[in-house]
PDB file of N, CA and C in Angstrom:
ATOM      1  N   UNK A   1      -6.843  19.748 -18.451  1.00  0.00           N
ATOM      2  CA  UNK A   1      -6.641  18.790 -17.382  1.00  0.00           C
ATOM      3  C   UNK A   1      -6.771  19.509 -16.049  1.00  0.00           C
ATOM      4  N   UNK A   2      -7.769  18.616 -15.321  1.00  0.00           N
ATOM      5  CA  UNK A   2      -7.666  19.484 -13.664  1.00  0.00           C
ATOM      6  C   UNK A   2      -6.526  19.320 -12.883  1.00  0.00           C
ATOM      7  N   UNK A   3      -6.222  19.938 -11.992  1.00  0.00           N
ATOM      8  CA  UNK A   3      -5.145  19.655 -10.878  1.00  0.00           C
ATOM      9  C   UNK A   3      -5.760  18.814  -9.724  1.00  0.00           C
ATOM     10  N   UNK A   4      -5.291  18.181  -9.033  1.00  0.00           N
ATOM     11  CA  UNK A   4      -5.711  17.883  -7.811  1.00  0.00           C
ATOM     12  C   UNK A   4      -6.667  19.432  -6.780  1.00  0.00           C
ATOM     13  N   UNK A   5      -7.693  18.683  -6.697  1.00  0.00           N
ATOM     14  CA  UNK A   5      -8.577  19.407  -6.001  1.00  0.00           C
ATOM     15  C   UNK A   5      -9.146  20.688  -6.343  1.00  0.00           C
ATOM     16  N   UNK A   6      -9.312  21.191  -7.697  1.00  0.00           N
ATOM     17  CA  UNK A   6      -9.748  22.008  -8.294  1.00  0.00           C
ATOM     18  C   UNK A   6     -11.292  21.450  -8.698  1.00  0.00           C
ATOM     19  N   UNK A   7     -11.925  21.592  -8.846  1.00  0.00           N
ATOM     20  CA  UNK A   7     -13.227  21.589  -9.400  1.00  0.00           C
ATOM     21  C   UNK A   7     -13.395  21.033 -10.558  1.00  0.00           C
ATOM     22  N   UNK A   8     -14.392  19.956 -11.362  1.00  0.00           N
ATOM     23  CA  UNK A   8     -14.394  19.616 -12.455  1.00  0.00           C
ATOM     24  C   UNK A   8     -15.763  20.077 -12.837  1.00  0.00           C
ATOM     25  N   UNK A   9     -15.932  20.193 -14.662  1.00  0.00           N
ATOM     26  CA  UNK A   9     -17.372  20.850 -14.294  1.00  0.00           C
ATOM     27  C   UNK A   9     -18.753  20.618 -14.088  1.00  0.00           C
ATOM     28  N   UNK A  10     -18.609  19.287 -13.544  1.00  0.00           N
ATOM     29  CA  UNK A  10     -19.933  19.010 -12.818  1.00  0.00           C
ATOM     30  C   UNK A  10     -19.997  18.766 -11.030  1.00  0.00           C
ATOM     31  N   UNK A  11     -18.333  19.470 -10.857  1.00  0.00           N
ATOM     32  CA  UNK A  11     -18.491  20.376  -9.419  1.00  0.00           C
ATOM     33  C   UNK A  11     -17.701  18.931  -8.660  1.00  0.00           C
ATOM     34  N   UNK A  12     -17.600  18.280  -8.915  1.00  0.00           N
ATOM     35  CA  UNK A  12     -16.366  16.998  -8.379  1.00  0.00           C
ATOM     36  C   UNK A  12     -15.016  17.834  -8.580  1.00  0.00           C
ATOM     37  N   UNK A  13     -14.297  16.899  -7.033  1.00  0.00           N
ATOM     38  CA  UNK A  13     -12.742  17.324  -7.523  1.00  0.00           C
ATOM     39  C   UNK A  13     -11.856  15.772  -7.940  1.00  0.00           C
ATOM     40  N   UNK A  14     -10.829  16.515  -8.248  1.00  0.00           N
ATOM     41  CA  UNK A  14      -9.330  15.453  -8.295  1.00  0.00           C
ATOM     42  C   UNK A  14      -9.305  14.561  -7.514  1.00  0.00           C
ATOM     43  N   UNK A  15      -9.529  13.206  -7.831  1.00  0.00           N
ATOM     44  CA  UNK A  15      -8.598  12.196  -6.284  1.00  0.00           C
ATOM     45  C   UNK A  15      -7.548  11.944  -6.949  1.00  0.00           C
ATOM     46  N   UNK A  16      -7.111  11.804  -5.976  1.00  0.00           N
ATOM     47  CA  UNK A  16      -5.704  11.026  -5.692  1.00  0.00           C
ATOM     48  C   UNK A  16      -5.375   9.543  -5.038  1.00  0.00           C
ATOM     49  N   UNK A  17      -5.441   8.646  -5.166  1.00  0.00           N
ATOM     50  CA  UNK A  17      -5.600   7.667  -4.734  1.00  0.00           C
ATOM     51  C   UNK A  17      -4.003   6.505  -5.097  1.00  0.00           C
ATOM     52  N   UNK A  18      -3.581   6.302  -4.475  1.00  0.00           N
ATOM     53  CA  UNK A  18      -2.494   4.839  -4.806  1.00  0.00           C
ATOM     54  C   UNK A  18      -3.124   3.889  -4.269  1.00  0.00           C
ATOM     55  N   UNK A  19      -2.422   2.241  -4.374  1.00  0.00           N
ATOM     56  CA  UNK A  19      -2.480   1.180  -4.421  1.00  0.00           C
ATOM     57  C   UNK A  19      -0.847   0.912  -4.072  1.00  0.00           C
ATOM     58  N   UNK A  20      -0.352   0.157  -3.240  1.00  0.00           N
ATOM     59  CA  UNK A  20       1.051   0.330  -2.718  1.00  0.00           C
ATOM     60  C   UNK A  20       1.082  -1.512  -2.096  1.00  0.00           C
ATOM     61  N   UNK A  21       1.483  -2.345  -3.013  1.00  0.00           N
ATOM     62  CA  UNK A  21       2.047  -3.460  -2.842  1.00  0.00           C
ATOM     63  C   UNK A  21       2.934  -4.223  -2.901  1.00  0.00           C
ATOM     64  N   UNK A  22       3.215  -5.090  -1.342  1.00  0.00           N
ATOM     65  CA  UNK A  22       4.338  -5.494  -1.449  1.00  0.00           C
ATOM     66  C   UNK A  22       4.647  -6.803  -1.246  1.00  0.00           C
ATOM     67  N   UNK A  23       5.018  -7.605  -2.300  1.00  0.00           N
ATOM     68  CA  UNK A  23       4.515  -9.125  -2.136  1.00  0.00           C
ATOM     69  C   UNK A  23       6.113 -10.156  -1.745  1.00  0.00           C
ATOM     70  N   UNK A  24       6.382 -10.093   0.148  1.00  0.00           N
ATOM     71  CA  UNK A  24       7.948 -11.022  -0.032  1.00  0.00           C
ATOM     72  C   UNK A  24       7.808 -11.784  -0.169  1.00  0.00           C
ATOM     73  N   UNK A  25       7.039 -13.086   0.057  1.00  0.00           N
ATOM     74  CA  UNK A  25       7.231 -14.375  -0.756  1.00  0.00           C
ATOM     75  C   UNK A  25       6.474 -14.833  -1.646  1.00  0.00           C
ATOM     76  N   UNK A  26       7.419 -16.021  -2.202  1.00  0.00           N
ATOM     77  CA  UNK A  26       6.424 -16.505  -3.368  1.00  0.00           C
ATOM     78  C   UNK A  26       5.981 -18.007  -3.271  1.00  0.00           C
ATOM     79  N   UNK A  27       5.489 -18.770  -4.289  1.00  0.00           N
ATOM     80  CA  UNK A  27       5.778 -20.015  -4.358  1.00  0.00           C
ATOM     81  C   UNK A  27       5.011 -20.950  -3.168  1.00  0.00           C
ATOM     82  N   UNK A  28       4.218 -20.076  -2.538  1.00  0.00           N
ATOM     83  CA  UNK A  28       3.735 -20.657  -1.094  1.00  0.00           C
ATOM     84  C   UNK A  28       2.410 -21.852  -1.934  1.00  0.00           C
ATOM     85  N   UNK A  29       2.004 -22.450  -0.896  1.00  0.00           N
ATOM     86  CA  UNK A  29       0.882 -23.330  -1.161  1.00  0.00           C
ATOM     87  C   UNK A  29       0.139 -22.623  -1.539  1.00  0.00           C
ATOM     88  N   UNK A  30      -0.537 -21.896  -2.384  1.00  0.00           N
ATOM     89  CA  UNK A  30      -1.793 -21.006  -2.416  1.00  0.00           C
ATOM     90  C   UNK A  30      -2.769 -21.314  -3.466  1.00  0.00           C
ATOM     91  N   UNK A  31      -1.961 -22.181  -4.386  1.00  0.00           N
ATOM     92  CA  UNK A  31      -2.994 -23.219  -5.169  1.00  0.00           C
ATOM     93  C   UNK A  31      -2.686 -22.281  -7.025  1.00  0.00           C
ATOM     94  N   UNK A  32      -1.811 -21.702  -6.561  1.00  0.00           N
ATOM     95  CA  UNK A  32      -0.861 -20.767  -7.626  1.00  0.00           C
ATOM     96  C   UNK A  32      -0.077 -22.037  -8.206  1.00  0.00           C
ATOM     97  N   UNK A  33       0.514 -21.780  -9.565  1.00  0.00           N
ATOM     98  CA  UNK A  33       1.500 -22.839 -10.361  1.00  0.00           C
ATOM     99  C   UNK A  33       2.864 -22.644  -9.723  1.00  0.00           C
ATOM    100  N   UNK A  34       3.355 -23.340  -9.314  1.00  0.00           N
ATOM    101  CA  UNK A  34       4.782 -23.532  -8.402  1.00  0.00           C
ATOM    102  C   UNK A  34       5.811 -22.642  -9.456  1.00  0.00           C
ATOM    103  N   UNK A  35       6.640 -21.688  -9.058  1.00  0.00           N
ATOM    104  CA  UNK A  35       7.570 -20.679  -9.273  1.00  0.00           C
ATOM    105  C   UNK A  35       9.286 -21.109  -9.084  1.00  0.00           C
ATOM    106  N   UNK A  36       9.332 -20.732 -10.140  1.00  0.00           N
ATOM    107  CA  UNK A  36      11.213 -21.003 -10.035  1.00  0.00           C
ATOM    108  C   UNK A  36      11.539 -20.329  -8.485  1.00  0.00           C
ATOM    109  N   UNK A  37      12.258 -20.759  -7.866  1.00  0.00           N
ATOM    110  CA  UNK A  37      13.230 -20.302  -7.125  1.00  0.00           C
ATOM    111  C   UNK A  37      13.372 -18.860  -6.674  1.00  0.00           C
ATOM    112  N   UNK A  38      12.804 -18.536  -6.198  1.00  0.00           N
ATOM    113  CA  UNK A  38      12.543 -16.666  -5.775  1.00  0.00           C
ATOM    114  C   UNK A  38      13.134 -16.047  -4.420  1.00  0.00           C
ATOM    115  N   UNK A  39      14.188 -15.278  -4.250  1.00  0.00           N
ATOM    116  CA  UNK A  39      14.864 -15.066  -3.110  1.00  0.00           C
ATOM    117  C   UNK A  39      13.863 -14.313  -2.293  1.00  0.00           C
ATOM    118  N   UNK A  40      13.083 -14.344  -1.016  1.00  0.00           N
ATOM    119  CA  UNK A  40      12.119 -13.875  -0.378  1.00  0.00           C
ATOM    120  C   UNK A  40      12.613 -12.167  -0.555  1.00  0.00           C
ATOM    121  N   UNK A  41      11.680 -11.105  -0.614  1.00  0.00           N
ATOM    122  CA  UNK A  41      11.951  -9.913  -0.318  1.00  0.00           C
ATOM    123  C   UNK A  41      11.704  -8.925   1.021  1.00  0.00           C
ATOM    124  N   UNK A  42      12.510  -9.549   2.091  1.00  0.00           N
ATOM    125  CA  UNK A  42      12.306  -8.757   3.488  1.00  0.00           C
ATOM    126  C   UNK A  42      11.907  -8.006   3.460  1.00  0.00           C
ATOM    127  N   UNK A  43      12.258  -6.857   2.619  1.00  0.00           N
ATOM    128  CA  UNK A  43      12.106  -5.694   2.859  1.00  0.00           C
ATOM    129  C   UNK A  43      11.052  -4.736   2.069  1.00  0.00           C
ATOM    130  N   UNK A  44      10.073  -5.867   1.619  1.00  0.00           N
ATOM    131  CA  UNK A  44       9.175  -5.554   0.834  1.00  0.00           C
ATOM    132  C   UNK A  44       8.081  -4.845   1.819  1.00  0.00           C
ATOM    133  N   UNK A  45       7.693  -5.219   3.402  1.00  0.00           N
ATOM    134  CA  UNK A  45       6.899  -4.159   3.709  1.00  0.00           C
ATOM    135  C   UNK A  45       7.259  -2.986   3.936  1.00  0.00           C
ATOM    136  N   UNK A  46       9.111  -2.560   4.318  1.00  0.00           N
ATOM    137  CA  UNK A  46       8.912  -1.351   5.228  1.00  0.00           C
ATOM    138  C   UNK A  46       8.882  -0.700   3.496  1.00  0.00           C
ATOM    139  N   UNK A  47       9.676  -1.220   2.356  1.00  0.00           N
ATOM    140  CA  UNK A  47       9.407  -0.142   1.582  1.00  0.00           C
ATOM    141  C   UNK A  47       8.238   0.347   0.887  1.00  0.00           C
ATOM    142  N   UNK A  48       7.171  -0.527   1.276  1.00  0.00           N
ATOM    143  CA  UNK A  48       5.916  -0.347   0.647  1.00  0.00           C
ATOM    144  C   UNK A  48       5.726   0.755   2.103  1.00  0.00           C
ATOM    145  N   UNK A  49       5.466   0.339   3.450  1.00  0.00           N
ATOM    146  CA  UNK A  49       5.459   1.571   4.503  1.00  0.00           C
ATOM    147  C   UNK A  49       5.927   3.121   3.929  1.00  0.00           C
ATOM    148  N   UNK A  50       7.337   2.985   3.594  1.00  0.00           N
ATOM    149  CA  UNK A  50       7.443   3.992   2.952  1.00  0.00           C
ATOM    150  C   UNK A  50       7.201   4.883   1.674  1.00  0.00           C
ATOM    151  N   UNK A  51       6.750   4.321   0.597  1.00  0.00           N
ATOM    152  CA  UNK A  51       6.158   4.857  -0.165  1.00  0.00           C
ATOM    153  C   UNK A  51       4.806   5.391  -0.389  1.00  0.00           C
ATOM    154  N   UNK A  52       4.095   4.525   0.683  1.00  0.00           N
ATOM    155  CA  UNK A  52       2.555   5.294   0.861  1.00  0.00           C
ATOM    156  C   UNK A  52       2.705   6.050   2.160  1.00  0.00           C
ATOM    157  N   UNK A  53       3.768   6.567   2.501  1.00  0.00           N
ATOM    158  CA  UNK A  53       3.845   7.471   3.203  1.00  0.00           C
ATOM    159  C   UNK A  53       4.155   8.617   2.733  1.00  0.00           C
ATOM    160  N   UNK A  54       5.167   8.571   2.029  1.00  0.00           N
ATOM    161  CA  UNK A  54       5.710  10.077   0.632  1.00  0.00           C
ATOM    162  C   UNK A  54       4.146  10.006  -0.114  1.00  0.00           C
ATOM    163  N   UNK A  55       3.696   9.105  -0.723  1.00  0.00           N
ATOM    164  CA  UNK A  55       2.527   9.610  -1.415  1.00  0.00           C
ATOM    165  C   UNK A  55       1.399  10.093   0.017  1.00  0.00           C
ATOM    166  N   UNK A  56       1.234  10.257   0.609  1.00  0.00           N
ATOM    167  CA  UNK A  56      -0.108  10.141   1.442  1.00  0.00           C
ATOM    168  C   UNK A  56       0.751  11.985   1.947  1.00  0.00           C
ATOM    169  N   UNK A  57       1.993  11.939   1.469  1.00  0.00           N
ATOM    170  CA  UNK A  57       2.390  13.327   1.870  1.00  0.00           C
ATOM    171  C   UNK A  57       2.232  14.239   0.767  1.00  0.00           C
ATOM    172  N   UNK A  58       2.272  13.514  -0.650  1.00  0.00           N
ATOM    173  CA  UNK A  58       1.475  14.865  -1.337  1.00  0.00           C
ATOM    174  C   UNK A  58       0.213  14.389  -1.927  1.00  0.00           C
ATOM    175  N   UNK A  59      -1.068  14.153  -0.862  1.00  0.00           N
ATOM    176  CA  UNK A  59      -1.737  14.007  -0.947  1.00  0.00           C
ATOM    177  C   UNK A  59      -2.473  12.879  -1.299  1.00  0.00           C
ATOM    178  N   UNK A  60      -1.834  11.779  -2.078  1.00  0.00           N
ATOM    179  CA  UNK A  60      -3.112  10.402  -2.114  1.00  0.00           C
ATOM    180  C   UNK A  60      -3.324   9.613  -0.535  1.00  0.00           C
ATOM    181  N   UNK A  61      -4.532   9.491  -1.093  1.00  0.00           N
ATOM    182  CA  UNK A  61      -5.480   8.266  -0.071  1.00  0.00           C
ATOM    183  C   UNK A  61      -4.993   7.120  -0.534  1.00  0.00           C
ATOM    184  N   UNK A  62      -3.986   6.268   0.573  1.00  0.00           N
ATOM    185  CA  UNK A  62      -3.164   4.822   0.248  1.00  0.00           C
ATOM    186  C   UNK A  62      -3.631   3.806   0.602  1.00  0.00           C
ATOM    187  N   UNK A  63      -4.178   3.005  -0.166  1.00  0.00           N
ATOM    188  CA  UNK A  63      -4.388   1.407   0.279  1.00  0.00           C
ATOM    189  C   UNK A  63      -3.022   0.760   0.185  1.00  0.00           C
ATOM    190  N   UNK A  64      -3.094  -0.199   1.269  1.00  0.00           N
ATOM    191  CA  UNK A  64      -1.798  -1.137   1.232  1.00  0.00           C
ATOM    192  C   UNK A  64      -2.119  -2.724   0.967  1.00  0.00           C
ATOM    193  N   UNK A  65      -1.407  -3.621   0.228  1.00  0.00           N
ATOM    194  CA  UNK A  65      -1.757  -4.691   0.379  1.00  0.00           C
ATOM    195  C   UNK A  65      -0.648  -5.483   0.633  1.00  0.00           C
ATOM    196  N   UNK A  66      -0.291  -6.688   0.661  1.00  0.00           N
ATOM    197  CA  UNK A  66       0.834  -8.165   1.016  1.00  0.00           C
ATOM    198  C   UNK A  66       0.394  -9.498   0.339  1.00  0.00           C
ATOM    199  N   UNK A  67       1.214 -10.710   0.359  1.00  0.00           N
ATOM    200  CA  UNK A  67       0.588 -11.897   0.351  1.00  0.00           C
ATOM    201  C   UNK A  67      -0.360 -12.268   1.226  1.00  0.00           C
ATOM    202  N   UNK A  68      -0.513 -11.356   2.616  1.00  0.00           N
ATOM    203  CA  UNK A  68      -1.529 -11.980   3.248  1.00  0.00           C
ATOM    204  C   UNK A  68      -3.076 -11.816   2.539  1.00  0.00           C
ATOM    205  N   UNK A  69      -2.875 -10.667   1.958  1.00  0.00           N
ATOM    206  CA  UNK A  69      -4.620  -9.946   1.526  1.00  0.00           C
ATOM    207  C   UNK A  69      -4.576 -10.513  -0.221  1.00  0.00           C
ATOM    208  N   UNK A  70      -3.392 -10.448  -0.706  1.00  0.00           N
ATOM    209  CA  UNK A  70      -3.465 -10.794  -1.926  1.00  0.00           C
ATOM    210  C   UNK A  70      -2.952 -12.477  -2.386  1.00  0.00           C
ATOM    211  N   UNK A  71      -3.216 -13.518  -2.115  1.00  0.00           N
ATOM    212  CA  UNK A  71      -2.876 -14.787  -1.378  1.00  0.00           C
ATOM    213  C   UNK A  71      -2.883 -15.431  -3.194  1.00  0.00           C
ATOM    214  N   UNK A  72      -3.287 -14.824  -3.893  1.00  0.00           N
ATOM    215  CA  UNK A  72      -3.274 -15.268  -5.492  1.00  0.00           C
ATOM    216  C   UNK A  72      -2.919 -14.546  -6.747  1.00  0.00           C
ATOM    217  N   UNK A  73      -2.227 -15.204  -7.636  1.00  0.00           N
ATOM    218  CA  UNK A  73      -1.987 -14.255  -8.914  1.00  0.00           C
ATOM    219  C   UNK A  73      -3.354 -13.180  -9.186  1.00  0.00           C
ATOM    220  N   UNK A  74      -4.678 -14.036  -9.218  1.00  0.00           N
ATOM    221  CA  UNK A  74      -6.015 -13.809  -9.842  1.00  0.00           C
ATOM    222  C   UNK A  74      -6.217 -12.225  -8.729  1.00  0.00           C
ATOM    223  N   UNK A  75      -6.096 -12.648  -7.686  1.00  0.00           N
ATOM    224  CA  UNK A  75      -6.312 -11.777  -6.439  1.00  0.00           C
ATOM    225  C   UNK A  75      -5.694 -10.131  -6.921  1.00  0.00           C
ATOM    226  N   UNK A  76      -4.125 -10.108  -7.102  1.00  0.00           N
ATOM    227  CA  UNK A  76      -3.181  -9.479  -7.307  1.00  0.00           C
ATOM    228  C   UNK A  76      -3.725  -8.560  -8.372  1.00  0.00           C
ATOM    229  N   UNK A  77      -4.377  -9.012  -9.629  1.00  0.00           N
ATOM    230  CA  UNK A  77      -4.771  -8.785 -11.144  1.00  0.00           C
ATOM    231  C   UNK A  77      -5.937  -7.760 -10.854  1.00  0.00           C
ATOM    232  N   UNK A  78      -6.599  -8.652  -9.975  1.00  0.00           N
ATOM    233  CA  UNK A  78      -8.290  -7.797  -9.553  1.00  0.00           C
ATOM    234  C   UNK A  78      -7.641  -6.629  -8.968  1.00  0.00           C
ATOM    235  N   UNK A  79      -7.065  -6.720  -7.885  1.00  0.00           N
ATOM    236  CA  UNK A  79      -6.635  -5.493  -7.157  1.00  0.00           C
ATOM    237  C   UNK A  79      -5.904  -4.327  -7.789  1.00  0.00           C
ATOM    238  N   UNK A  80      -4.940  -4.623  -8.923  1.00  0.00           N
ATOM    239  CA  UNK A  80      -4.734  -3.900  -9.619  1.00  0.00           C
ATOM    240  C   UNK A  80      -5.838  -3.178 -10.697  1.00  0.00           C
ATOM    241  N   UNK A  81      -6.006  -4.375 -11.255  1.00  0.00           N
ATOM    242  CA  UNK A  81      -7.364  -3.737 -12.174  1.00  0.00           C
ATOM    243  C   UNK A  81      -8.789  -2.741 -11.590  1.00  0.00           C
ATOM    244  N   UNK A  82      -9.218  -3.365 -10.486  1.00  0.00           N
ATOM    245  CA  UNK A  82      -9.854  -2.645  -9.676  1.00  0.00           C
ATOM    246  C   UNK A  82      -9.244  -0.811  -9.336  1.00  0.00           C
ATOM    247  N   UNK A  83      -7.993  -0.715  -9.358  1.00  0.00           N
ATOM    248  CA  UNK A  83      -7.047   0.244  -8.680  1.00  0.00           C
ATOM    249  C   UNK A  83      -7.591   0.882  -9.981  1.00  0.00           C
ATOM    250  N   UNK A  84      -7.105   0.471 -11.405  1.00  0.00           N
ATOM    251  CA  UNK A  84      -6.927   1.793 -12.560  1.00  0.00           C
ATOM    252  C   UNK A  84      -8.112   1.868 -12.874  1.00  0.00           C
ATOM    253  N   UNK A  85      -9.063   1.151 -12.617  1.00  0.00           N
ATOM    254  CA  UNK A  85     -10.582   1.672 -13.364  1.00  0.00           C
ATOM    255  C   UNK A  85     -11.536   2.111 -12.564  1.00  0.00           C
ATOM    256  N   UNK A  86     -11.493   2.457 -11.116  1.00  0.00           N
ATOM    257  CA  UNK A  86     -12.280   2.959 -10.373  1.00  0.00           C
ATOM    258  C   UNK A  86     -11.751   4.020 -10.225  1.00  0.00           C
ATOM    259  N   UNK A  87     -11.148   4.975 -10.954  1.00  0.00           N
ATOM    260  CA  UNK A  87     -11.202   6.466 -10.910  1.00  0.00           C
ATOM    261  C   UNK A  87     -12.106   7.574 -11.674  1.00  0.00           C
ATOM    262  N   UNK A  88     -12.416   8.311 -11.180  1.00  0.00           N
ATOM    263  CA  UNK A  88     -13.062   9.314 -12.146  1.00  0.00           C
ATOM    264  C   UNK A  88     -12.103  10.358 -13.372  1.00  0.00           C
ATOM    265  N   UNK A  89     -12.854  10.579 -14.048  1.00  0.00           N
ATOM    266  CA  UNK A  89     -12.466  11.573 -14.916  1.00  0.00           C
ATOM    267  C   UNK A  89     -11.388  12.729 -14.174  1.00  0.00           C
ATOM    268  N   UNK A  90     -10.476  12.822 -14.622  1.00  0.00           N
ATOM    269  CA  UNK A  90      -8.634  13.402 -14.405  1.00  0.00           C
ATOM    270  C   UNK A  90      -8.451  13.067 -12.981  1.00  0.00           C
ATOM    271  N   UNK A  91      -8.958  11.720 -12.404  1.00  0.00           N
ATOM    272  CA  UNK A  91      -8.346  11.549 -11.280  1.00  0.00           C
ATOM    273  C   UNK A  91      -6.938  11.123 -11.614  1.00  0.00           C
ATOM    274  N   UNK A  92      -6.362  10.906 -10.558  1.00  0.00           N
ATOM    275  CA  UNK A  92      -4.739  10.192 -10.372  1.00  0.00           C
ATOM    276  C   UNK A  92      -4.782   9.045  -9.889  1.00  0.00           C
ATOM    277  N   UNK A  93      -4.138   8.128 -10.641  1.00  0.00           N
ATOM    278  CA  UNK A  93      -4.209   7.249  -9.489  1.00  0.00           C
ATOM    279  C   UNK A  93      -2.858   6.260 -10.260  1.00  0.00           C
ATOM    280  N   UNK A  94      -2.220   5.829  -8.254  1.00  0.00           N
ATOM    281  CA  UNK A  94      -0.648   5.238  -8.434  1.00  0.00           C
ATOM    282  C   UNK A  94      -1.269   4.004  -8.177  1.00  0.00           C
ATOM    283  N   UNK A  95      -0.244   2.614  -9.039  1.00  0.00           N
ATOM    284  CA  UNK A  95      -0.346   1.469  -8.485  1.00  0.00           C
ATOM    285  C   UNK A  95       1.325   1.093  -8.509  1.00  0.00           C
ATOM    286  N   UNK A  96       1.909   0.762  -7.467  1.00  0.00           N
ATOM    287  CA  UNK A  96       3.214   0.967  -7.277  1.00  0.00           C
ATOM    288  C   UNK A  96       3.359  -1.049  -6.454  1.00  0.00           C
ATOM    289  N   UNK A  97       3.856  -1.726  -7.049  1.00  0.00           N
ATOM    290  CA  UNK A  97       3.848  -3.522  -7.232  1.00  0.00           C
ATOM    291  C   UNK A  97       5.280  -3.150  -6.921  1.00  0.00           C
ATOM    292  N   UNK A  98       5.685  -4.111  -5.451  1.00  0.00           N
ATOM    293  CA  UNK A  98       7.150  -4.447  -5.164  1.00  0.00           C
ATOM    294  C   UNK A  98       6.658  -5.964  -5.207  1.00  0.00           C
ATOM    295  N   UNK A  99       7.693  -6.779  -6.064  1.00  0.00           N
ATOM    296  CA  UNK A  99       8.013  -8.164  -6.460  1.00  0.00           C
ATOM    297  C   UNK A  99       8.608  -8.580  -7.428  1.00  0.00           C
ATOM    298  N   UNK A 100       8.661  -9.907  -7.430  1.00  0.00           N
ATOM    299  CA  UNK A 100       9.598 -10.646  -8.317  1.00  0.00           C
ATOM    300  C   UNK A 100       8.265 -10.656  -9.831  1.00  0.00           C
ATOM    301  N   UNK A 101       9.016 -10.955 -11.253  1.00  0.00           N
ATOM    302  CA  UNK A 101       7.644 -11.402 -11.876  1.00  0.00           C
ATOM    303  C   UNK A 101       8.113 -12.103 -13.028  1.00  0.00           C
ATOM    304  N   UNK A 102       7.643 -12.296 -13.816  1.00  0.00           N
ATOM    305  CA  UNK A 102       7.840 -13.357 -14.869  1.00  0.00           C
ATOM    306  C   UNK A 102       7.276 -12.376 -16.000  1.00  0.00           C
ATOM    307  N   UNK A 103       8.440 -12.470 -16.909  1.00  0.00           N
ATOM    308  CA  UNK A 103       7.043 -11.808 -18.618  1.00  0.00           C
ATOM    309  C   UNK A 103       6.227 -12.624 -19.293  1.00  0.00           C
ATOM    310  N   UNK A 104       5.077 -12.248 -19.788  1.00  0.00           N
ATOM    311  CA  UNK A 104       4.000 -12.719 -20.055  1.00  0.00           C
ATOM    312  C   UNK A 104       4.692 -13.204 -20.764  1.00  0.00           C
ATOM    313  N   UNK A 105       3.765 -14.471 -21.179  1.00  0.00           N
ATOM    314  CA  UNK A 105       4.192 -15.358 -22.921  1.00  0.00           C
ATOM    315  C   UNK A 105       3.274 -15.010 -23.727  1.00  0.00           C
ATOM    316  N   UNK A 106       3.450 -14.721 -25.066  1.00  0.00           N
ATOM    317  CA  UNK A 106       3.174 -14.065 -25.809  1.00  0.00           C
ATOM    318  C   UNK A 106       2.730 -15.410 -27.088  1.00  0.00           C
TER     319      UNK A 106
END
């Protein structure tokens, strides 16, 4: 396994990359299936602020997202999915989701 920023052997290095989202409300008009009762999470941006700040301090490149950029479940799914499969071989990569959620039905 490489380390961050060591060489791989076709001469690429390590990224590091997160995904750092923080979704305070729910239940909005967005054309989403209406949600039980969800206490808004204020404080869902500064702690997303702060966590891609500790990561961006040992090194990942941080995208940030919200309900504003992520306005749909479908939206949310892509962005994640997008996050774990666009890495290269022994890259890193964080996807770190502040919100409320529901477990799948099975």
């Amino acid at each position: 396994m490489r380390r961050p920023g060591e060489p791989s052997p076709d001469g690429g290095h390590v990224q590091r990359q997160a995904l750092c989202i923080g979704l305070s409300r729910f239940g909005r008009d967005d054309g989403e299936p209406a949600t039980t009762a969800k206490d808004p999470l204020p404080f869902a941006a500064q702690r997303v602020k702060a966590m891609s700040a500790a990561l961006r301090q040992l090194g990942y490149a941080c995208t940030t997202a919200d309900e504003t950029t992520l306005a749909t479940a479908g939206d949310l799914g892509a962005a994640v999915t997008s996050a774990i499969t666009n890495g290269g071989d022994g890259d890193v990569q964080v996807v770190h989701v502040l919100s409320h959620g529901e477990p799948a039905k099975r």
